[in-house]
N, C-alpha and C. Protein backbone atom coordinates (compact mmCIF):
# COMPACT_ATOMS: atom_id res chain seq x y z
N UNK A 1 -12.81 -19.02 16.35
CA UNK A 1 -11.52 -18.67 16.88
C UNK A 1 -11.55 -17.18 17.26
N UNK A 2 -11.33 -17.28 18.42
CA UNK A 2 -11.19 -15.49 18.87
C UNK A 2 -9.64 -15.02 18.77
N UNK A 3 -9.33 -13.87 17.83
CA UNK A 3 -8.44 -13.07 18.06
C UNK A 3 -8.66 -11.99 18.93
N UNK A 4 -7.00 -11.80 19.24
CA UNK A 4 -6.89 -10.46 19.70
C UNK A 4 -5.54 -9.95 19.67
N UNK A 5 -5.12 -8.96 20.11
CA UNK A 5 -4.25 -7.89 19.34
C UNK A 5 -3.70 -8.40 20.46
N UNK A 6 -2.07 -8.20 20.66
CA UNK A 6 -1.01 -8.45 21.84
C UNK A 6 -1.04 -7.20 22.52
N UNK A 7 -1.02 -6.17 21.64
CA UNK A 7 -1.09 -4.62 22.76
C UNK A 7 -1.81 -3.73 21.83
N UNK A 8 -2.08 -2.91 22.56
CA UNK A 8 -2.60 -1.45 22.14
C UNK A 8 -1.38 -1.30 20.60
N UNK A 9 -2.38 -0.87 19.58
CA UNK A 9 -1.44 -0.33 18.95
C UNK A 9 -0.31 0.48 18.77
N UNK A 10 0.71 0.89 18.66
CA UNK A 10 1.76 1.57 18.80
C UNK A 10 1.53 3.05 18.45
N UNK A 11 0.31 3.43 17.35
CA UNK A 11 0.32 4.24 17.07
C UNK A 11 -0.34 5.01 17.53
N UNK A 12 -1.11 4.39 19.06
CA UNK A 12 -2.07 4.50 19.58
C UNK A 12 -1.36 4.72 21.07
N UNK A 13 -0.40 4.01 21.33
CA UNK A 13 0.34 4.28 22.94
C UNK A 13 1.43 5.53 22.24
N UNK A 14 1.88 5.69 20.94
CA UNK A 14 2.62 6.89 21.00
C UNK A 14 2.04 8.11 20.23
N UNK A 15 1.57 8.91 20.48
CA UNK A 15 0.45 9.48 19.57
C UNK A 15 1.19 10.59 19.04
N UNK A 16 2.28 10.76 19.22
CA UNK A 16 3.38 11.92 18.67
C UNK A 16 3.44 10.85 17.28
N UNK A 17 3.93 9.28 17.21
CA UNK A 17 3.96 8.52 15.95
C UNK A 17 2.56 8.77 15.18
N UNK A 18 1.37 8.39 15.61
CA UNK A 18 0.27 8.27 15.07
C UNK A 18 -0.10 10.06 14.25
N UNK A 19 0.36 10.84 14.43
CA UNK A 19 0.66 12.08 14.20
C UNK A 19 1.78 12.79 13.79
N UNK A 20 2.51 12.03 13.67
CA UNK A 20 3.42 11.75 11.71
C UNK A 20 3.27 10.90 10.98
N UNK A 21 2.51 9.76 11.41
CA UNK A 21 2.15 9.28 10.38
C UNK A 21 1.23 9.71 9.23
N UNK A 22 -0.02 10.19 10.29
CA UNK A 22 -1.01 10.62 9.56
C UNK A 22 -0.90 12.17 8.90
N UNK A 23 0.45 12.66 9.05
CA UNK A 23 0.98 13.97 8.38
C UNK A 23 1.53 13.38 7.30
N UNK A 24 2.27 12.07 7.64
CA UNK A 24 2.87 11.70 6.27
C UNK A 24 2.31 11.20 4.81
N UNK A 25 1.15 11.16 5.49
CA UNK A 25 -0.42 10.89 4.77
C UNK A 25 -0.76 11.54 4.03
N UNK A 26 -0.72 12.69 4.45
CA UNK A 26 -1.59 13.86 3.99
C UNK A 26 -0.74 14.26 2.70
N UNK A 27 0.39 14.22 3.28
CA UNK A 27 1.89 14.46 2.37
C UNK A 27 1.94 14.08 0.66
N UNK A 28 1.35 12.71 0.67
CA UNK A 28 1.06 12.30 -0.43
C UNK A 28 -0.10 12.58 -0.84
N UNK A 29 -1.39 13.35 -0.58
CA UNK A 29 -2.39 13.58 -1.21
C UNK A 29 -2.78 14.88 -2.40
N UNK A 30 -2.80 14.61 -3.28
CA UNK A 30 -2.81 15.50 -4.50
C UNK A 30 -1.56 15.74 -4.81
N UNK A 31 -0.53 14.72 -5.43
CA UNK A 31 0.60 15.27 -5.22
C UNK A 31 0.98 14.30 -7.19
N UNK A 32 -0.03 13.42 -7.70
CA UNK A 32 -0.19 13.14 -9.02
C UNK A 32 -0.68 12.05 -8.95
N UNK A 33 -0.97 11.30 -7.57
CA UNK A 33 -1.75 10.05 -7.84
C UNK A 33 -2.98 10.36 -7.48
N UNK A 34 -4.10 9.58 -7.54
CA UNK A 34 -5.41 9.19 -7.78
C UNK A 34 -5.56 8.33 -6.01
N UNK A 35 -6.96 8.84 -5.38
CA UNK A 35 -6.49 8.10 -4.05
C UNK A 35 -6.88 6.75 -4.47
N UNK A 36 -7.41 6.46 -5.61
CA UNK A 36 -7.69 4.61 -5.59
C UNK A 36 -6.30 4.39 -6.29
N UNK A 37 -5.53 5.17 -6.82
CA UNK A 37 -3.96 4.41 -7.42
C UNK A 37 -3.17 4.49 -5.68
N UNK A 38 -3.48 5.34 -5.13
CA UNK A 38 -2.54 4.88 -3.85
C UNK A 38 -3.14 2.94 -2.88
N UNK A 39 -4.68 3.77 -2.77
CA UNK A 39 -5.34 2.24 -2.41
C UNK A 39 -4.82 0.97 -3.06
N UNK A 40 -4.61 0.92 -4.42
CA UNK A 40 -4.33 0.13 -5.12
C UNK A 40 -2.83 -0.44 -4.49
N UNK A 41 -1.74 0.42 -4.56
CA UNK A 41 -0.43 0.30 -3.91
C UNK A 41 -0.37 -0.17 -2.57
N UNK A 42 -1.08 0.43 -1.60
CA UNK A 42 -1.74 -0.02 -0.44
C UNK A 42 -1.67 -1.44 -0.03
N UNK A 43 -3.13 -1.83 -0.74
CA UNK A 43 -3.36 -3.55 -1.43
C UNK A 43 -2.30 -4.35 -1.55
N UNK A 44 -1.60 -4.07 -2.64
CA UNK A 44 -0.72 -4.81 -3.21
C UNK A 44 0.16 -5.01 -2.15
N UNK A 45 0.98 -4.24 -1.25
CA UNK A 45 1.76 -3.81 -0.42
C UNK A 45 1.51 -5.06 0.87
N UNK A 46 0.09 -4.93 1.36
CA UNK A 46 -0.04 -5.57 2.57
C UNK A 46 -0.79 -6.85 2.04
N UNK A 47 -0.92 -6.71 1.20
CA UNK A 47 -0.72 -8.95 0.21
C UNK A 47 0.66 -9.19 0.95
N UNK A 48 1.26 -8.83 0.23
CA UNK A 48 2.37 -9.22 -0.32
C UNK A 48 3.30 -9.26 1.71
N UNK A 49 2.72 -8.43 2.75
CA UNK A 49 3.35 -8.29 4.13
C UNK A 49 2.40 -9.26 4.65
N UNK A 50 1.39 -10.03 4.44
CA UNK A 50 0.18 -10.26 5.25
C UNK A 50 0.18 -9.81 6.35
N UNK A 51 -0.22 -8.30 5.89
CA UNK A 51 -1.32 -7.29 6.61
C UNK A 51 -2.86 -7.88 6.75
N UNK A 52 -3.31 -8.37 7.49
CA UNK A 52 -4.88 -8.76 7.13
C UNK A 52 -5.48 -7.77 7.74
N UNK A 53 -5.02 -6.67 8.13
CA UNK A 53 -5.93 -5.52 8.54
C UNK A 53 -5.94 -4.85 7.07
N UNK A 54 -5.18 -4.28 6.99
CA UNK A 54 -4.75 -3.13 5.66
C UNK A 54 -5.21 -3.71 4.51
N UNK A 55 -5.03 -5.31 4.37
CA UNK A 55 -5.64 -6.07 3.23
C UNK A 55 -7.49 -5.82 3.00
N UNK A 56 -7.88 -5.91 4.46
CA UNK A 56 -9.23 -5.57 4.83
C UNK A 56 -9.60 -4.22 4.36
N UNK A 57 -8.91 -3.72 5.26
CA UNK A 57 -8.94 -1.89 4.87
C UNK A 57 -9.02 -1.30 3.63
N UNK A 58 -8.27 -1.69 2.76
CA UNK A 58 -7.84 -0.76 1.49
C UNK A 58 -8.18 -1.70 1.24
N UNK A 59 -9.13 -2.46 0.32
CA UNK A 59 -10.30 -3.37 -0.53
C UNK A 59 -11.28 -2.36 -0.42
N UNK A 60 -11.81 -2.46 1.43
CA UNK A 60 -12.73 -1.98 1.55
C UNK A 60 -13.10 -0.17 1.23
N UNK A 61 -11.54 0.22 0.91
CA UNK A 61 -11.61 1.91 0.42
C UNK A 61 -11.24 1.83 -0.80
N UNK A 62 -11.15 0.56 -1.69
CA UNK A 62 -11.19 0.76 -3.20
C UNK A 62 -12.79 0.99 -3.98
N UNK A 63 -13.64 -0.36 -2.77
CA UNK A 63 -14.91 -0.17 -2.99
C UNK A 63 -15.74 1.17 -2.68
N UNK A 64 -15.02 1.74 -1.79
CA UNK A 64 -15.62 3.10 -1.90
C UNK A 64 -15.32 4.10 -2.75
N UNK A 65 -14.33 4.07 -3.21
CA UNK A 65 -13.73 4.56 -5.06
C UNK A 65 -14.59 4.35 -6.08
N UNK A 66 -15.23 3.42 -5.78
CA UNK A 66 -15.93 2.91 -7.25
C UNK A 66 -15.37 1.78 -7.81
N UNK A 67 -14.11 1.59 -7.36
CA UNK A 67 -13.82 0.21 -7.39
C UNK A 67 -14.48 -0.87 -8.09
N UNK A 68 -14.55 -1.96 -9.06
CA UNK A 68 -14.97 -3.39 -9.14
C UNK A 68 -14.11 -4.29 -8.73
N UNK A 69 -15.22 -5.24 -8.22
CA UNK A 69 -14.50 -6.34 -7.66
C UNK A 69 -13.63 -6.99 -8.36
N UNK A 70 -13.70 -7.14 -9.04
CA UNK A 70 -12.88 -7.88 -10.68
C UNK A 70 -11.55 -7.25 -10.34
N UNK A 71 -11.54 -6.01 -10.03
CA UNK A 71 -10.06 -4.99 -10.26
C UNK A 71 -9.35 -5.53 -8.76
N UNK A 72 -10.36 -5.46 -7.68
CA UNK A 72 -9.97 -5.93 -6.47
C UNK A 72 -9.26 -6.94 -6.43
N UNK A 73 -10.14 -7.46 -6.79
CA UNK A 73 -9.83 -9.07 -6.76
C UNK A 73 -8.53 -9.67 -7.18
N UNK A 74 -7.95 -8.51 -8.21
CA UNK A 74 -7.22 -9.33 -9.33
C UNK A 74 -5.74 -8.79 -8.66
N UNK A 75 -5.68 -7.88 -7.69
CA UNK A 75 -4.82 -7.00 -7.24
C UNK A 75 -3.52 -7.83 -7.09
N UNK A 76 -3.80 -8.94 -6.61
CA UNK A 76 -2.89 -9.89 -5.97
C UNK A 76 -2.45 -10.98 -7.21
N UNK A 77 -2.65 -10.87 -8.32
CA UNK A 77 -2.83 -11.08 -9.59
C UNK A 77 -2.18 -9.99 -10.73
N UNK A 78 -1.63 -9.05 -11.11
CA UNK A 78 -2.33 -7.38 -11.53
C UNK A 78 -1.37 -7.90 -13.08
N UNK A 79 -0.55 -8.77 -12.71
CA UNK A 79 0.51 -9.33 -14.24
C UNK A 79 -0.45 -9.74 -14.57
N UNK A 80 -1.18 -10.67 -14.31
CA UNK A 80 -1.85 -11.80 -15.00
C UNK A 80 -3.18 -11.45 -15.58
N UNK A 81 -3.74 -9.95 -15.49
CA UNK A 81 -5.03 -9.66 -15.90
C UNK A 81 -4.80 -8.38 -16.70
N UNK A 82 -6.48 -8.34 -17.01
CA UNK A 82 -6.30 -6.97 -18.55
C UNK A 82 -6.83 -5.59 -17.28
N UNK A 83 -7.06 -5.92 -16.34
CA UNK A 83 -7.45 -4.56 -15.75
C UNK A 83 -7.12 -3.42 -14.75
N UNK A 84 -5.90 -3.44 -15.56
CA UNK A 84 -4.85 -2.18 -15.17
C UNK A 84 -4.40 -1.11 -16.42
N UNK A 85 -4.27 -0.01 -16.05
CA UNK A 85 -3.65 0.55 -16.75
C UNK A 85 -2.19 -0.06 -16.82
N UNK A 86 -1.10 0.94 -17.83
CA UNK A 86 -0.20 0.70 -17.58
C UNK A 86 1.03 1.68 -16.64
N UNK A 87 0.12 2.86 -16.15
CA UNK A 87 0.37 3.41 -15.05
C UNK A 87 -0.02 2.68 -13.77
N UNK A 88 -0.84 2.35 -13.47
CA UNK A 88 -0.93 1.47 -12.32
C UNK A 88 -0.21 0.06 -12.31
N UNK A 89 0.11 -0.45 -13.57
CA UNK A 89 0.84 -1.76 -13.57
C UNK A 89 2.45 -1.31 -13.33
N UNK A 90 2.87 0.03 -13.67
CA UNK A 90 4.03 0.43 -13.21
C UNK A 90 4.01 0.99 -11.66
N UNK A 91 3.05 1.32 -10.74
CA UNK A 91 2.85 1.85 -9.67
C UNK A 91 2.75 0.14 -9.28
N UNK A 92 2.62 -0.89 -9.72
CA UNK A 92 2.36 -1.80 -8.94
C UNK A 92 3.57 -2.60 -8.88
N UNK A 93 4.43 -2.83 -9.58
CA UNK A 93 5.49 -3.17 -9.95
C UNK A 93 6.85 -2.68 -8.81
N UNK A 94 6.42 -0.87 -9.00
CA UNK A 94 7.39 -0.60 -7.56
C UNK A 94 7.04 -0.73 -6.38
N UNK A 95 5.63 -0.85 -6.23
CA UNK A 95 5.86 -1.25 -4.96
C UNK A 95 5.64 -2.76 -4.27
N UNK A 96 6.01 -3.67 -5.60
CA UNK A 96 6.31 -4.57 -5.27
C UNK A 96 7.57 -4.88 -4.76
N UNK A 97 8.63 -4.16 -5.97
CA UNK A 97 10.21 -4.33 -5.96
C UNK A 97 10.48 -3.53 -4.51
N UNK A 98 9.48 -2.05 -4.24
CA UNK A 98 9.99 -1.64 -3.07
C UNK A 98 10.02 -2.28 -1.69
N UNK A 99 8.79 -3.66 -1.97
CA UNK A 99 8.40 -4.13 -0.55
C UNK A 99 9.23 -5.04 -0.32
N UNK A 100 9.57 -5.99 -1.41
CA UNK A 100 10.57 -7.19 -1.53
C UNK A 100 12.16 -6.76 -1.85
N UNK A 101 12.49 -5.58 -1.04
CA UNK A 101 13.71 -5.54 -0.74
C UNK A 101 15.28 -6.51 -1.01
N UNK A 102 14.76 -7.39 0.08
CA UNK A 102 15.82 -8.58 0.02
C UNK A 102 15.40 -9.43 -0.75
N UNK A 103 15.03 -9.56 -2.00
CA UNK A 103 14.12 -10.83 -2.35
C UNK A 103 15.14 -10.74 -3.94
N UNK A 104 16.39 -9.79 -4.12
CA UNK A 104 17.07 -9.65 -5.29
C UNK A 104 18.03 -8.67 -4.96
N UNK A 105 19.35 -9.02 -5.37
CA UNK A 105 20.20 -8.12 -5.39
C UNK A 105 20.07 -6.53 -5.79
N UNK A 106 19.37 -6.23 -7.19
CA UNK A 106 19.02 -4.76 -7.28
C UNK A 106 17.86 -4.95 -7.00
N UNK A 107 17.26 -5.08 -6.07
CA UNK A 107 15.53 -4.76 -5.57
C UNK A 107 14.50 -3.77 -6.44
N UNK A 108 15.47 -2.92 -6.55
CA UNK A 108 14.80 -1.66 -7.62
C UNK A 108 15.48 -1.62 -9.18
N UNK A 109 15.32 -2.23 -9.92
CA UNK A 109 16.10 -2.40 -11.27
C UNK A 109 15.52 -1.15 -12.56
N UNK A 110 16.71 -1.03 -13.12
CA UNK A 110 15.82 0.61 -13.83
C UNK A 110 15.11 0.28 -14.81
N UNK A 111 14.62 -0.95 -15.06
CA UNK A 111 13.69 -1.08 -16.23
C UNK A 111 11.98 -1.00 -15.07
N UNK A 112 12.84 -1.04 -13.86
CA UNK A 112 11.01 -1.57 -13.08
C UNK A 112 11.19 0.58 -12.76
N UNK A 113 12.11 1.08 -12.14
CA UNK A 113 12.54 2.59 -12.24
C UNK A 113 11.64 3.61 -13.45
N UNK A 114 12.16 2.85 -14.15
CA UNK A 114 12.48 3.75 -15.87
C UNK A 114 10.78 4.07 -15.87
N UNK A 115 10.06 2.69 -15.71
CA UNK A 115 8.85 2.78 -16.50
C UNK A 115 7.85 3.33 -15.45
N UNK A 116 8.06 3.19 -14.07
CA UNK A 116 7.77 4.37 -13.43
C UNK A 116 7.63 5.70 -13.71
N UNK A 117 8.67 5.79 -14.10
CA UNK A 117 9.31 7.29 -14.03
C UNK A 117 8.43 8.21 -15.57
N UNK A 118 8.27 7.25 -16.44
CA UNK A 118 7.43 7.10 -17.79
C UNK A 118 6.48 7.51 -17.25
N UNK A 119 5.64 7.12 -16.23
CA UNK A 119 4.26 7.32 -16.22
C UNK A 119 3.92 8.23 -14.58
N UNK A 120 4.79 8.57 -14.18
CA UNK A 120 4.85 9.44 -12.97
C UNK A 120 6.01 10.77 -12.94
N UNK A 121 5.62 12.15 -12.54
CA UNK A 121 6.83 13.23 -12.65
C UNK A 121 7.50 12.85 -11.28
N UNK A 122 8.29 14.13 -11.29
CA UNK A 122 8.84 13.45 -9.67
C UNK A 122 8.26 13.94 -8.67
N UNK A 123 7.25 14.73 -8.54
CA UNK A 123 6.40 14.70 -7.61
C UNK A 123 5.49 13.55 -7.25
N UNK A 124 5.02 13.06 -8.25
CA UNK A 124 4.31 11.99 -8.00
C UNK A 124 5.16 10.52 -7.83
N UNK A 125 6.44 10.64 -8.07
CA UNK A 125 7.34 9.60 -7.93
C UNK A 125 7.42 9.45 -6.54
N UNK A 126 7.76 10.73 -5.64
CA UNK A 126 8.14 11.09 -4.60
C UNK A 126 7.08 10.29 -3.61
N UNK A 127 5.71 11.26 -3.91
CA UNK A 127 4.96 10.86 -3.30
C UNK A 127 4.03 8.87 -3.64
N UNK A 128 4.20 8.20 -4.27
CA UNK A 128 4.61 7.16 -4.34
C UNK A 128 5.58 6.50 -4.02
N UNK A 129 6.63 7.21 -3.44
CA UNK A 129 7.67 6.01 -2.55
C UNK A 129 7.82 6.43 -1.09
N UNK A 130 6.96 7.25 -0.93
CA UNK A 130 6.01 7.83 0.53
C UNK A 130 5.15 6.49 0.99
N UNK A 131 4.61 6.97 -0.02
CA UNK A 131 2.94 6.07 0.18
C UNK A 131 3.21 4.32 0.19
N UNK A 132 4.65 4.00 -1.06
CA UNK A 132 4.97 2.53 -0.23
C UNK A 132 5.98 2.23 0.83
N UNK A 133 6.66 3.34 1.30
CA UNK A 133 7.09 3.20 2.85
C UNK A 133 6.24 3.23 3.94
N UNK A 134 5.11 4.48 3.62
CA UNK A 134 4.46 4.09 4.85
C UNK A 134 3.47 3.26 4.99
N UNK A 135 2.88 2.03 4.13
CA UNK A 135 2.01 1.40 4.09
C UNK A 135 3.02 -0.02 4.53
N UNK A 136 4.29 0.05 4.48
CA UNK A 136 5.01 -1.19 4.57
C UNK A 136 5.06 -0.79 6.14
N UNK A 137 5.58 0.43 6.36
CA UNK A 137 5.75 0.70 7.73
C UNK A 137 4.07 0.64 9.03
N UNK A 138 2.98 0.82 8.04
CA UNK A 138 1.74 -0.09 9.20
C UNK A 138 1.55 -1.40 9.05
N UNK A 139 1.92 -1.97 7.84
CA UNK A 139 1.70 -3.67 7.94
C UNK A 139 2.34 -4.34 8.54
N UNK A 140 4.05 -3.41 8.80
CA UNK A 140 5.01 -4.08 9.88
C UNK A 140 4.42 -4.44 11.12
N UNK A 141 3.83 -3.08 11.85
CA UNK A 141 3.10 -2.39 13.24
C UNK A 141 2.31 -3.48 13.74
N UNK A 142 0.88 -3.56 12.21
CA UNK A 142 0.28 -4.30 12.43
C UNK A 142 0.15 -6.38 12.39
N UNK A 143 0.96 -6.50 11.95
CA UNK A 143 2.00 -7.73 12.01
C UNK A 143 2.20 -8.24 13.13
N UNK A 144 3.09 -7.03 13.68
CA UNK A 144 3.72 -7.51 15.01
C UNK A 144 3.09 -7.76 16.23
N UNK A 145 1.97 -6.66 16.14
CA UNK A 145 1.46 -7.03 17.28
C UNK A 145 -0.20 -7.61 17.16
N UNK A 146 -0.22 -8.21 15.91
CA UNK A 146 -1.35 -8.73 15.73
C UNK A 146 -3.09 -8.27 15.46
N UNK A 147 -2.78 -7.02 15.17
CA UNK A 147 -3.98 -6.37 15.13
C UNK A 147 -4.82 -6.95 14.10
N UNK A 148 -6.18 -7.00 14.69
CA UNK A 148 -7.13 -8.19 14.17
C UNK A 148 -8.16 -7.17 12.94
N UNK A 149 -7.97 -7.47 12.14
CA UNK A 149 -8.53 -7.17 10.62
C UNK A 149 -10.54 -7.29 11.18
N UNK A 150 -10.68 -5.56 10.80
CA UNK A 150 -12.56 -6.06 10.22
C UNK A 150 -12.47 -5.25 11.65
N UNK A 151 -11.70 -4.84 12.89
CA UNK A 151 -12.04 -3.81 14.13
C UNK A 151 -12.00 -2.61 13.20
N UNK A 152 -11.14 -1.91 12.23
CA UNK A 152 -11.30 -0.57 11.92
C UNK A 152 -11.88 -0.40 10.48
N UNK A 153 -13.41 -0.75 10.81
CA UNK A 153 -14.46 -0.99 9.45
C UNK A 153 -15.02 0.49 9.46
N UNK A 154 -14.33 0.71 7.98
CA UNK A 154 -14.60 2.46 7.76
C UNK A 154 -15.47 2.58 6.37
């Protein structure tokens, strides 16, 4: 089966976007997460949108972390296994509740909040609800217009 993308990427026909995005990027780097705890959020994020680019993508930049597959693997899983911290099981948690919006009246409930907040300051809070807006905001992009997973092998 041959895919292909419906258009040029967006971020790619507007390059003023593709250049806040990738500022907004930067934004979150060293700011209290770990770049495989953002990858990790990443992951979880474009499961959960079927992103099959970003799903592709951020696997493939956990394995360059050092990553095991076991941890990979289980991402889409992360309740059901022993190999998370419980900082990353709270980083995974919000940006579950953050992605599934409509999926509950308080989307963000302060026990899923609280225990965040336990294991992140607010810098790193901040920059974690960066990092799951804008990963929701390329899985949208890439969604829509079909961009075919395994073209941006980094």
């Amino acid at each position: 089966m041959t895919m292909q993308a419906r258009m040029k990427h967006p971020a790619f026909v507007l390059s003023e976007a593709m250049s806040a995005m990738q500022a907004l990027g930067r934004a979150t780097d060293n700011k209290g997460l770990s770049p495989a705890q953002l990858e990790l959020v990443y992951l979880r994020a474009s499961q959960i949108n079927g992103c099959s680019v970003c799903v592709d993508m951020h696997a493939r930049a956990l394995k360059k972390y050092g990553e095991s597959d076991e941890r990979i693997f289980a991402v889409a899983a992360w309740r059901d296994t022993p190999f998370f911290t419980d900082a990353e099981r709270a980083a995974l948690a919000l940006t579950e509740a953050a992605t599934r919006l409509s999926d509950r009246a308080d989307p963000i409930d302060d026990a899923t909040w609280d225990e965040a907040a336990r294991h992140y300051d607010e810098q790193a809070m901040a920059a974690l609800l960066f990092a799951i807006g804008q990963i929701n905001v390329w899985n949208r992009l890439n969604v829509a217009v079909r961009q075919v997973a395994g073209v941006w092998k980094g």
